[in-house]
C-alpha atoms as a PDB file:
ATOM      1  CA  UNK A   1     -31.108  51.200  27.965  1.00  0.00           C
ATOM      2  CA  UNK A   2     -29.085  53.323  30.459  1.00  0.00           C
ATOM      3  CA  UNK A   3     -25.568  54.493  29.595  1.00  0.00           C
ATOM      4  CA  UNK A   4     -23.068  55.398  32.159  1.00  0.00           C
ATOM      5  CA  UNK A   5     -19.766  56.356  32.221  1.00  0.00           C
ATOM      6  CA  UNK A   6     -16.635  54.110  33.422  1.00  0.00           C
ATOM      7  CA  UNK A   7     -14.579  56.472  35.202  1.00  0.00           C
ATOM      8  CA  UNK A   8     -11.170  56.399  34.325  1.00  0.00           C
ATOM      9  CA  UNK A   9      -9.069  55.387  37.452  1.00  0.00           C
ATOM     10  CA  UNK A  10      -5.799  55.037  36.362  1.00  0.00           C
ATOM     11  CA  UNK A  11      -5.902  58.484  34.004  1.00  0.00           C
ATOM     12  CA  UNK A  12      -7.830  60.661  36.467  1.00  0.00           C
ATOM     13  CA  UNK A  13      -5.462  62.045  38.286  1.00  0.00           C
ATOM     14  CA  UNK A  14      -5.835  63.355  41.699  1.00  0.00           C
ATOM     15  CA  UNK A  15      -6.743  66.712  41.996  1.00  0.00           C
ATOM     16  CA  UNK A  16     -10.013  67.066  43.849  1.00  0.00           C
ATOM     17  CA  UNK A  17     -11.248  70.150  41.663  1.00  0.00           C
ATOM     18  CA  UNK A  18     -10.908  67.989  38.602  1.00  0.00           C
ATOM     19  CA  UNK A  19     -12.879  65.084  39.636  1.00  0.00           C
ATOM     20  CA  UNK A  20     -15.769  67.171  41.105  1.00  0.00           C
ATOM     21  CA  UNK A  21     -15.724  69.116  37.544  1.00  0.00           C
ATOM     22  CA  UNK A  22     -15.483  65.583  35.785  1.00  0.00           C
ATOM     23  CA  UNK A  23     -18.712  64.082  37.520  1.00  0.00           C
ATOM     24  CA  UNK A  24     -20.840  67.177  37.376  1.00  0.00           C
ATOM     25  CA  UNK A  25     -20.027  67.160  33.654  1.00  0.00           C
ATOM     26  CA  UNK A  26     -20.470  63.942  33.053  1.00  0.00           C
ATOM     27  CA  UNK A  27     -24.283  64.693  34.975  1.00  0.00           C
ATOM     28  CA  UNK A  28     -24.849  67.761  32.565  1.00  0.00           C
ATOM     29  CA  UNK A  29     -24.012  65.041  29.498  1.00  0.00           C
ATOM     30  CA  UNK A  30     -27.284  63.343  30.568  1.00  0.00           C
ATOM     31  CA  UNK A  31     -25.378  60.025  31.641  1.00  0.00           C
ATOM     32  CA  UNK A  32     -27.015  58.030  34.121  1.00  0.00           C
ATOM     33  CA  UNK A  33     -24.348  56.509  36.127  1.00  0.00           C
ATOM     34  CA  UNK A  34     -21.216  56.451  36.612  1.00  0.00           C
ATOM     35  CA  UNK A  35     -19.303  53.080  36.996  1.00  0.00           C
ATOM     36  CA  UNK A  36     -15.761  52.414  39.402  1.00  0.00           C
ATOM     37  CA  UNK A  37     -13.564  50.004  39.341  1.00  0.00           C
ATOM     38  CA  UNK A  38     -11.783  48.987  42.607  1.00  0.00           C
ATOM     39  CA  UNK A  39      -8.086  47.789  43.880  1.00  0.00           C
ATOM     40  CA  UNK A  40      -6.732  48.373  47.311  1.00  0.00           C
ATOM     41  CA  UNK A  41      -3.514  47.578  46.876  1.00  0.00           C
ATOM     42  CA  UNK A  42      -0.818  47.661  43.729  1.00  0.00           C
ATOM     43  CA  UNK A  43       1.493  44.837  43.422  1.00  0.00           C
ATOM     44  CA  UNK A  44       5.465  46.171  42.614  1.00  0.00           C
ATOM     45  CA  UNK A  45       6.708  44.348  39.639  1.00  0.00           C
ATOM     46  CA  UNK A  46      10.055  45.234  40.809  1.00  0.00           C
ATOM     47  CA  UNK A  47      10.484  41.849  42.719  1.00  0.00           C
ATOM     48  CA  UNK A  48       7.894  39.798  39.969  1.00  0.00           C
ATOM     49  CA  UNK A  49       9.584  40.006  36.984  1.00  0.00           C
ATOM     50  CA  UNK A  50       6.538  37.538  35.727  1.00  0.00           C
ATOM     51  CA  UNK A  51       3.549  39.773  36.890  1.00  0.00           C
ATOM     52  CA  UNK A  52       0.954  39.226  34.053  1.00  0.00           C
ATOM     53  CA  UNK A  53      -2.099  40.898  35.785  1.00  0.00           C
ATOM     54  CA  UNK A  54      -3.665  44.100  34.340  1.00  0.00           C
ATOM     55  CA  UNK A  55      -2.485  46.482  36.770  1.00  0.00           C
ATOM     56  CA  UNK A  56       0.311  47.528  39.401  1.00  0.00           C
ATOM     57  CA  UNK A  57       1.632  49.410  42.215  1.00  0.00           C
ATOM     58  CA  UNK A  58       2.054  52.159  39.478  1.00  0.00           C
ATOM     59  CA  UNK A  59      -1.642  52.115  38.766  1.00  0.00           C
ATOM     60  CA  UNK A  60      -3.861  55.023  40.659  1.00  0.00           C
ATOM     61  CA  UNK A  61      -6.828  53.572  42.109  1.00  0.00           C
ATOM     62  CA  UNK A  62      -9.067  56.209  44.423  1.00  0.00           C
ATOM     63  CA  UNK A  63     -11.147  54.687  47.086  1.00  0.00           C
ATOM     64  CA  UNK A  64     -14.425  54.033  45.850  1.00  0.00           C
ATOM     65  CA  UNK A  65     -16.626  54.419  48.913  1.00  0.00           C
ATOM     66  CA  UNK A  66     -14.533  57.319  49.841  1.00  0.00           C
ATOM     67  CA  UNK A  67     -14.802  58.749  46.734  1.00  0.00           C
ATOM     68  CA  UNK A  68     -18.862  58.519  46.140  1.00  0.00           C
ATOM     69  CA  UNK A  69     -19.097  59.911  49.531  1.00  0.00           C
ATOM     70  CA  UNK A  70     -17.275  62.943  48.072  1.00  0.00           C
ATOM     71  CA  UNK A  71     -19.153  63.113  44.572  1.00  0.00           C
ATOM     72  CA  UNK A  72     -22.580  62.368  46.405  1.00  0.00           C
ATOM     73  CA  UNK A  73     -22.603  65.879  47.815  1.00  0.00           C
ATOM     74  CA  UNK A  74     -21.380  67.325  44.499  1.00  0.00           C
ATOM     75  CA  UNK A  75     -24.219  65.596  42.195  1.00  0.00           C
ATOM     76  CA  UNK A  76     -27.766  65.529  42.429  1.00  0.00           C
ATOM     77  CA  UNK A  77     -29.204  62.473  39.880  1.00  0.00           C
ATOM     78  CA  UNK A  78     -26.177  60.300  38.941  1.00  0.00           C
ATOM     79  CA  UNK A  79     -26.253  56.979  39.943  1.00  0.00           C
ATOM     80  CA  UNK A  80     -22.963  55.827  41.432  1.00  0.00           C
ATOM     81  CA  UNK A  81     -21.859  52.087  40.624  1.00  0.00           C
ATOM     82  CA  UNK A  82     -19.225  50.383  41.737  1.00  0.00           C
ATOM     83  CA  UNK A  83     -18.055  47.744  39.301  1.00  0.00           C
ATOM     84  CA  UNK A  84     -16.476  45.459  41.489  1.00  0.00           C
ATOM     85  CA  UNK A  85     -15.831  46.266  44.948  1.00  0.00           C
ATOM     86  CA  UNK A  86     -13.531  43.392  45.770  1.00  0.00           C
ATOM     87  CA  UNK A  87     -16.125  41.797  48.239  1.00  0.00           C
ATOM     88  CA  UNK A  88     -14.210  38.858  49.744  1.00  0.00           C
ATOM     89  CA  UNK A  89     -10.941  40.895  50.617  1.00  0.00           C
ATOM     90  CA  UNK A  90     -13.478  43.301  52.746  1.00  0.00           C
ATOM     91  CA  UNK A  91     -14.957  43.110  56.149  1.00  0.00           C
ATOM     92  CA  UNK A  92     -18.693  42.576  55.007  1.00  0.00           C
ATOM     93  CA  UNK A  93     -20.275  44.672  57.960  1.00  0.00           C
ATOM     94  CA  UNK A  94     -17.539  47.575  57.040  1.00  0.00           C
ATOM     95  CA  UNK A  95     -19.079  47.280  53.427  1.00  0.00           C
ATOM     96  CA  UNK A  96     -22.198  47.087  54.419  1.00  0.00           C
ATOM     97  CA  UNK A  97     -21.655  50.071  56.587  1.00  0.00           C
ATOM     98  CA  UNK A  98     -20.184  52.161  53.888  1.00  0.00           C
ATOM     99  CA  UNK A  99     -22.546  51.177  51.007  1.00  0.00           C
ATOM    100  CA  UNK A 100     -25.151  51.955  53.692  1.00  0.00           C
ATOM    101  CA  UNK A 101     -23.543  55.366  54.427  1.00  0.00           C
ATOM    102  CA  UNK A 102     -22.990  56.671  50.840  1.00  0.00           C
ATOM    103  CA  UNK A 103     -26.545  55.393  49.465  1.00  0.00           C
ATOM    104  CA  UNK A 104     -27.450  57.779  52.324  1.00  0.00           C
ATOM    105  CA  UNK A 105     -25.391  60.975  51.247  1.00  0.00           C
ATOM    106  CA  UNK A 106     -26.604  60.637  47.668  1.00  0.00           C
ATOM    107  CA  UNK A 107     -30.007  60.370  48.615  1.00  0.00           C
ATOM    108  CA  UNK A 108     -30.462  56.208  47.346  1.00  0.00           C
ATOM    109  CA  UNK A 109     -28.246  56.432  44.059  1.00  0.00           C
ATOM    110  CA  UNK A 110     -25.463  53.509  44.798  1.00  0.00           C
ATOM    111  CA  UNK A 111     -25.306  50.561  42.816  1.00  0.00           C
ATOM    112  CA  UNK A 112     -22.893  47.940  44.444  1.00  0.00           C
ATOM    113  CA  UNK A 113     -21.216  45.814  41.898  1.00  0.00           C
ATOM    114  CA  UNK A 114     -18.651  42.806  43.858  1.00  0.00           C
ATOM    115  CA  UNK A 115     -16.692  40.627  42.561  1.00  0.00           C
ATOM    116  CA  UNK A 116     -14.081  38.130  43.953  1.00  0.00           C
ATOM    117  CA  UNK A 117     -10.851  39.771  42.205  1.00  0.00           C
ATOM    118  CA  UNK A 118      -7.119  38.285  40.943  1.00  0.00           C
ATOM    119  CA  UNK A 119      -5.093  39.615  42.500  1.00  0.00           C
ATOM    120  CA  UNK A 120      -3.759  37.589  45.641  1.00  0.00           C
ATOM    121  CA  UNK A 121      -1.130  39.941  46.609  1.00  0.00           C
ATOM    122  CA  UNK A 122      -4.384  42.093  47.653  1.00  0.00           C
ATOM    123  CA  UNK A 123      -5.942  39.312  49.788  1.00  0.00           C
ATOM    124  CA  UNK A 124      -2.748  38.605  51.799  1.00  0.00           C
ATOM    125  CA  UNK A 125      -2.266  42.158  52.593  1.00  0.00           C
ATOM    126  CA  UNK A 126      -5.710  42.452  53.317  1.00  0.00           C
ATOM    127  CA  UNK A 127      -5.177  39.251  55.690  1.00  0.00           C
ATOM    128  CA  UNK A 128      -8.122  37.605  53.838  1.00  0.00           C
ATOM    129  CA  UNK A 129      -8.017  33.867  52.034  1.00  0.00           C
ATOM    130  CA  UNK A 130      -7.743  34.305  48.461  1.00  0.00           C
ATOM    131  CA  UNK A 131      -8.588  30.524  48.515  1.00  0.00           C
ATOM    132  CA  UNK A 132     -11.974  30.278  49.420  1.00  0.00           C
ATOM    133  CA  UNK A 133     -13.174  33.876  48.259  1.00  0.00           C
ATOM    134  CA  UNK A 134     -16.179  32.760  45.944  1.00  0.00           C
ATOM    135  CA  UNK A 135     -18.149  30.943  47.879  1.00  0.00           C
ATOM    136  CA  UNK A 136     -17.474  33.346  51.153  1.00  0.00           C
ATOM    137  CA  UNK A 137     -18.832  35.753  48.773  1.00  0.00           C
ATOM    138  CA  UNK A 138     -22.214  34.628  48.555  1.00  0.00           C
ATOM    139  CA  UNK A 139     -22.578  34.410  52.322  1.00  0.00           C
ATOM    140  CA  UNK A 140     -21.452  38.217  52.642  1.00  0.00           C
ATOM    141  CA  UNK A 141     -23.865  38.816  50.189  1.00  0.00           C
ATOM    142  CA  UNK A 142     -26.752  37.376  52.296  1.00  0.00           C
ATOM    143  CA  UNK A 143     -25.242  39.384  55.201  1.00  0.00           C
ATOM    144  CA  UNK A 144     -25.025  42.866  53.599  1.00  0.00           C
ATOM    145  CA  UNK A 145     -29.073  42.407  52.533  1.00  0.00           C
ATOM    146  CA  UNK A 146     -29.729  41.807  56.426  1.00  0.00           C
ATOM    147  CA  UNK A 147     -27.873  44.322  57.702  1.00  0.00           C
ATOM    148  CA  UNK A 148     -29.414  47.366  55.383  1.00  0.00           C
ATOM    149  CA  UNK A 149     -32.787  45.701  56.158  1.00  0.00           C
ATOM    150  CA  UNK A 150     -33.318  45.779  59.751  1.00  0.00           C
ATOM    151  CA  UNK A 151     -31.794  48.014  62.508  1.00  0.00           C
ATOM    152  CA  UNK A 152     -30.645  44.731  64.751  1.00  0.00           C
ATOM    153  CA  UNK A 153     -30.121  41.083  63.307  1.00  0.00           C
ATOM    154  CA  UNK A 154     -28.671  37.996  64.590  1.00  0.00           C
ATOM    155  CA  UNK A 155     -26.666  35.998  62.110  1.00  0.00           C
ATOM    156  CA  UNK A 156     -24.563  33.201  62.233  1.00  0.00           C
ATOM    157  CA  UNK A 157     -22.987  32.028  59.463  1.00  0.00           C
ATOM    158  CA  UNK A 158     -19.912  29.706  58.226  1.00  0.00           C
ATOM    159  CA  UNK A 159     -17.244  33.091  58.674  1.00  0.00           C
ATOM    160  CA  UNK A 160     -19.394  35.641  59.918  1.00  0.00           C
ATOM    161  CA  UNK A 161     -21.515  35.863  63.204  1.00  0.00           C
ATOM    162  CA  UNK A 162     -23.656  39.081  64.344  1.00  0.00           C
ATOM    163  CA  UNK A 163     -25.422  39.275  67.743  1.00  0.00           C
ATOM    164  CA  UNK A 164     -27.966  41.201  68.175  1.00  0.00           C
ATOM    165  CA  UNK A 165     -26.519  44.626  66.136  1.00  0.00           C
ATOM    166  CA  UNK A 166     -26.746  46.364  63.443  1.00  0.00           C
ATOM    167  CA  UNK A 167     -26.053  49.487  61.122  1.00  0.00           C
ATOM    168  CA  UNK A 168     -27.501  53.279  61.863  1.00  0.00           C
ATOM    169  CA  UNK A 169     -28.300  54.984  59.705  1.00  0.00           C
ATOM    170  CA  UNK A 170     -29.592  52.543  57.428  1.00  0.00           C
ATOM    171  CA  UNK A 171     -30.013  52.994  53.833  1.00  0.00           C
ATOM    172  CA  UNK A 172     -32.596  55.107  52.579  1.00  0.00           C
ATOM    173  CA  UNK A 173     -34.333  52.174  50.574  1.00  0.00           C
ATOM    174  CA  UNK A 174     -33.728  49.494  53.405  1.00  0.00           C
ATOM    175  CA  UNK A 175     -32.021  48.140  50.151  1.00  0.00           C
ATOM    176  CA  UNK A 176     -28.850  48.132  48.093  1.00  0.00           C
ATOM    177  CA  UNK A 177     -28.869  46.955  44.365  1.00  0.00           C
ATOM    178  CA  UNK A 178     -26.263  43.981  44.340  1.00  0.00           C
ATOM    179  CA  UNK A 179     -24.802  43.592  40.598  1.00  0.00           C
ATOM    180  CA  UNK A 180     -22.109  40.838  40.449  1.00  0.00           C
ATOM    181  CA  UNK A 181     -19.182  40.915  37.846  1.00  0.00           C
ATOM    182  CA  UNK A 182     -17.130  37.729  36.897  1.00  0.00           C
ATOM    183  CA  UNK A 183     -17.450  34.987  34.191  1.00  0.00           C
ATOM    184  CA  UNK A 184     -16.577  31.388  35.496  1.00  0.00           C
ATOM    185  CA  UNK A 185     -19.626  29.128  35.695  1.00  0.00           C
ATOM    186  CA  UNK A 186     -20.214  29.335  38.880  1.00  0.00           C
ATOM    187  CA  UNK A 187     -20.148  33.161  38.694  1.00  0.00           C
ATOM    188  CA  UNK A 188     -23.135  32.934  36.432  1.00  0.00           C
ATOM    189  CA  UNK A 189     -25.010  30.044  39.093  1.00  0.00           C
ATOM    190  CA  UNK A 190     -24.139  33.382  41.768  1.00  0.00           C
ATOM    191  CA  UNK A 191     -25.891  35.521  39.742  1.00  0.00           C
ATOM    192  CA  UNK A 192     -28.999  33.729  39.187  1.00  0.00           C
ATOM    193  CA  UNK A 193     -29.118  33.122  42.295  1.00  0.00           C
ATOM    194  CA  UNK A 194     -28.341  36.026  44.298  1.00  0.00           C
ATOM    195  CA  UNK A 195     -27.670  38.772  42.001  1.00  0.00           C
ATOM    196  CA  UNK A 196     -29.391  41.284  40.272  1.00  0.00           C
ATOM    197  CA  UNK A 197     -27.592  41.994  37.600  1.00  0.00           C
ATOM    198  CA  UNK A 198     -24.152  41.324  35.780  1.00  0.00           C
ATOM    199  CA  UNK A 199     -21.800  42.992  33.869  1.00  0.00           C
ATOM    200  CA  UNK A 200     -20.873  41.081  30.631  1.00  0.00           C
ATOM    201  CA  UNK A 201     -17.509  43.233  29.820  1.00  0.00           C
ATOM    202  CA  UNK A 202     -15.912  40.670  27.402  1.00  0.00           C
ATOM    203  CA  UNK A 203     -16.460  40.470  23.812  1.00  0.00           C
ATOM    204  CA  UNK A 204     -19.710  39.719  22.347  1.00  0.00           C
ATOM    205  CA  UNK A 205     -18.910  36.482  21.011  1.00  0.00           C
ATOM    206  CA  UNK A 206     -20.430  33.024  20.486  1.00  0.00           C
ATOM    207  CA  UNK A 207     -18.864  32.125  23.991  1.00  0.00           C
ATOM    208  CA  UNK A 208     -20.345  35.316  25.867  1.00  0.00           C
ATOM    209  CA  UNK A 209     -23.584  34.000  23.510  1.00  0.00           C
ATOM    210  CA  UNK A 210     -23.472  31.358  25.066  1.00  0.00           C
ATOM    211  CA  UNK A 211     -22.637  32.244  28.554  1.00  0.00           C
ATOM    212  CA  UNK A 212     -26.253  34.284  28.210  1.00  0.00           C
ATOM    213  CA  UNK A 213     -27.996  31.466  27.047  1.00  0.00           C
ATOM    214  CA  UNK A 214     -26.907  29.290  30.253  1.00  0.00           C
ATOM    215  CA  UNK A 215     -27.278  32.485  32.686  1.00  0.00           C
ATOM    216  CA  UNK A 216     -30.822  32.526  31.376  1.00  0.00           C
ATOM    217  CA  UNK A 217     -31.604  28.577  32.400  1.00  0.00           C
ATOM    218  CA  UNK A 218     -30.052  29.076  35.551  1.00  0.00           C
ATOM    219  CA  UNK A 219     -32.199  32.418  36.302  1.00  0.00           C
ATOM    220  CA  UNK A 220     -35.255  30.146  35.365  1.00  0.00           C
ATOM    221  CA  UNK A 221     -33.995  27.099  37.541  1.00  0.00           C
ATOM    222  CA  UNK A 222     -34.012  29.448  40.677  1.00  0.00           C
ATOM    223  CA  UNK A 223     -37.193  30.373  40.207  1.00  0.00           C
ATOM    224  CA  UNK A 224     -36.852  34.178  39.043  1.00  0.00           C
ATOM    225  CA  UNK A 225     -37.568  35.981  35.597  1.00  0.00           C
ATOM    226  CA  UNK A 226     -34.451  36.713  33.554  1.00  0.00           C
ATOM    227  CA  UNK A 227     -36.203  40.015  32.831  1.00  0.00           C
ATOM    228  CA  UNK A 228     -35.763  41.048  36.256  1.00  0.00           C
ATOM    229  CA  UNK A 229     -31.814  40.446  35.965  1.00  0.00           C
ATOM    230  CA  UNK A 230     -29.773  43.647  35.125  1.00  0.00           C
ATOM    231  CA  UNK A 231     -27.318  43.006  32.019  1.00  0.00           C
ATOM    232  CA  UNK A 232     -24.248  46.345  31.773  1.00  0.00           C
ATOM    233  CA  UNK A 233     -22.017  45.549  28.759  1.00  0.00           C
ATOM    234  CA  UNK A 234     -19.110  48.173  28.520  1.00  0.00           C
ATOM    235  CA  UNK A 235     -18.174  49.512  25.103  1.00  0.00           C
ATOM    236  CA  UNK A 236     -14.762  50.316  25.529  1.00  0.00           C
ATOM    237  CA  UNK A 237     -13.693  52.718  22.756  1.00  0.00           C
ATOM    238  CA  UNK A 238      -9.985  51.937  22.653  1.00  0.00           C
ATOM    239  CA  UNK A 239     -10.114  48.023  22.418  1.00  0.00           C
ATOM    240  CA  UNK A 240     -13.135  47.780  19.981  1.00  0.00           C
ATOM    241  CA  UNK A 241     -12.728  49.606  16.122  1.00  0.00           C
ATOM    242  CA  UNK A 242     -14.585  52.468  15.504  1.00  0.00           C
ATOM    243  CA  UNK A 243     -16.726  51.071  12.713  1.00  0.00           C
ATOM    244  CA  UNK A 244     -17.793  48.849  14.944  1.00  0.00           C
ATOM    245  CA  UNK A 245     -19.390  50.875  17.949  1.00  0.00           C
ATOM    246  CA  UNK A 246     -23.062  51.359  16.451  1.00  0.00           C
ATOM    247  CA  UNK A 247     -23.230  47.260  16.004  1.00  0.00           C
ATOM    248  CA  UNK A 248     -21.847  46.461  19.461  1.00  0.00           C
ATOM    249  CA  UNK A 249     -25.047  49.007  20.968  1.00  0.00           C
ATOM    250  CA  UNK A 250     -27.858  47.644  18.794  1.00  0.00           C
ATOM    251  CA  UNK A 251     -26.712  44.095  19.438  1.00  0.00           C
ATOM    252  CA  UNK A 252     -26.735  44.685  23.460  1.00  0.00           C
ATOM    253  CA  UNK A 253     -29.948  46.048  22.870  1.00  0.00           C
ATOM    254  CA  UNK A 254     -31.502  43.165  20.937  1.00  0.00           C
ATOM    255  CA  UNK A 255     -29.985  40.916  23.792  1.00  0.00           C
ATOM    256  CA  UNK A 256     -31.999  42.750  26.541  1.00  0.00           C
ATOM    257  CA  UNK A 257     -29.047  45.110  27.707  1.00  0.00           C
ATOM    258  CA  UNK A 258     -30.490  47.508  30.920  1.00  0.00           C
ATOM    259  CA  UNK A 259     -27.382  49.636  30.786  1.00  0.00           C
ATOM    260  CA  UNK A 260     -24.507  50.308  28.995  1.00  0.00           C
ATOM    261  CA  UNK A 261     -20.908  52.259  29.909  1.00  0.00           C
ATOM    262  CA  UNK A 262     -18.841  54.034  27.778  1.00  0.00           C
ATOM    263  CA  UNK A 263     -14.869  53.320  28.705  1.00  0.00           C
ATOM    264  CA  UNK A 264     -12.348  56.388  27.950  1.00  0.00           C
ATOM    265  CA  UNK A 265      -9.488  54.628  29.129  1.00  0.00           C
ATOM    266  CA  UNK A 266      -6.839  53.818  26.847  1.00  0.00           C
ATOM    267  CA  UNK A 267      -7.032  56.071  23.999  1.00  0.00           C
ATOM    268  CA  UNK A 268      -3.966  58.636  25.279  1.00  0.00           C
ATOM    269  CA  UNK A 269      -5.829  60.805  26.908  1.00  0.00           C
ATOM    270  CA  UNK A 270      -3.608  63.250  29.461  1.00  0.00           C
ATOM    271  CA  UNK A 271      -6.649  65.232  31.145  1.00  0.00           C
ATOM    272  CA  UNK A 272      -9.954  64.535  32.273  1.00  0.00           C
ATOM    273  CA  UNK A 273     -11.132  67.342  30.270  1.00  0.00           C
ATOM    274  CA  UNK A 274      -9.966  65.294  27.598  1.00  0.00           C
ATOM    275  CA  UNK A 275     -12.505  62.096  29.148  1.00  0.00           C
ATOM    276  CA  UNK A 276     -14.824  64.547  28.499  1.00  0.00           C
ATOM    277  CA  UNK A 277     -14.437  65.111  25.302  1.00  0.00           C
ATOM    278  CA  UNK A 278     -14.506  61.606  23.959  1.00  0.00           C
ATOM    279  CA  UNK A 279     -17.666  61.033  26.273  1.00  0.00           C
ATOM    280  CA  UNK A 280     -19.161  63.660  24.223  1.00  0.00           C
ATOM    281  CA  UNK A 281     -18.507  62.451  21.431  1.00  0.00           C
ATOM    282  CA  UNK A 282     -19.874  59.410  21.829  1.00  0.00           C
ATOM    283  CA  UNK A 283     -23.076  60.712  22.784  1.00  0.00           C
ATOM    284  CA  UNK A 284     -23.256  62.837  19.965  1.00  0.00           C
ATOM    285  CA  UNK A 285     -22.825  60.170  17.390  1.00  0.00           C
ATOM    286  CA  UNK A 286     -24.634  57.316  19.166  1.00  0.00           C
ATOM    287  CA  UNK A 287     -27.687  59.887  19.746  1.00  0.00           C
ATOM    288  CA  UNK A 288     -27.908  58.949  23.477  1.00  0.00           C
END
């Protein structure tokens, strides 16, 4: 099993120094990847005094692309996941151009986790339909795997049409890893079908038990081995008690886990230095 590290969006700060020392460090630790969440734009709860969702316009979100393109020339083995880049809010041949551009720079080490997001204040400033983002998904999808595999393709599709064009450079593999995140039924159909792999963030459960189970048959109905399918739970050390850390890993691992990231976020810290610390610590006492 590999274990990453989820960067820490909203605590990181953004001094450029810091976050090249924070990667390489995290590089020295022996982690394999490191994993980043994505948001465009922050909602102000100033004028929705009933905002429930999990961040705001006072959360700090750096550019994902932008910011792999910066760590790719500062690392040399990492692997650099996104996990989710909001597909459907995105122009697909823009993502598939900056996917394309990054695995590039870091020498084939990007993992592209998408999603279809929450947050509809994002889509309409975006000018994208929040409505119909799933299954537009799965069509950008099939359009980001043609355009890093060719240097010209025609395709015409329900929303997207390409004549005769294409990306240079291309990605170093011809190929992208596509990892989808996302738990509603028809999430886990996507994934079978398309994906290959998923992060399972939520509790291990009898529902996320049973979410595997069905993922499984569905992996089986389209024909593919659920071996081949990627699985990244995320122990997150501030939600789930201490005592309970070593369990969470073996159990992953008994379930077929490929990967695993560690999530630093929430316990107080005020530095990435102090990021650092825990992800040591972790290590240390996990014997990664």
């Amino acid at each position: 099993m590999k274990v990453g590290a989820v960067f820490p969006q909203i605590e990181s700060g953004t001094d450029p120094v810091a976050l090249r020392d924070y990667a390489q460090a995290v590089e020295a630790m022996g982690y394999t990847h490191l994993v980043i969440y994505d948001h465009v734009l922050g909602a102000s709860t100033a004028t929705r005094p009933g905002w429930t969702g999990p961040y705001s316009s006072e959360s700090l979100f750096h550019e994902p692309f932008v910011l792999f393109g910066y760590l790719a020339g500062l690392t040399k083995t990492i692997e650099l996941v996104t996990a989710v880049i909001i597909l459907p809010q995105r122009q697909t041949a823009l993502v598939a151009k900056q996917a394309a551009e990054v695995d590039l720079l870091s020498g084939g080490r990007l993992r592209l986790g998408v999603g279809v997001g929450w947050n509809a204040v994002e889509y309409e400033g975006l000018n994208e339909d929040f409505g119909n983002r799933g299954v537009r998904s799965e069509e950008q999808i099939a359009l980001l795997r043609a355009l890093w595999a060719d240097p010209v393709i025609d395709f015409h599709g329900r929303w997207h049409t390409i004549n005769q064009a294409g990306l240079n450079p291309l990605p170093p593999r011809r190929s992208i890893p596509i990892w989808i995140g996302g738990y509603s039924e028809v999430t886990l159909k996507r994934v079978a079908q398309l994906g290959d792999g998923w992060f399972p963030w939520r509790p291990l459960d009898d529902a996320l038990r049973g979410q595997l189970e069905r993922l499984h048959g569905y992996i089986q109905a389209a024909g593919r081995d659920p071996a081949s399918i990627g699985l990244e739970p995320q122990l997150s050390l501030a939600r789930l008690p201490e005592a309970t850390w070593e369990t969470f890993v073996r159990d992953w691992q008994d379930l077929g886990a490929t990967h695993l990231c560690i999530n630093t976020m929430g316990l107080g810290h005020t530095s990435l230095d102090a990021h650092i610390a825990s992800l040591r610590m972790i290590k240390e006492r996990l014997g990664f």
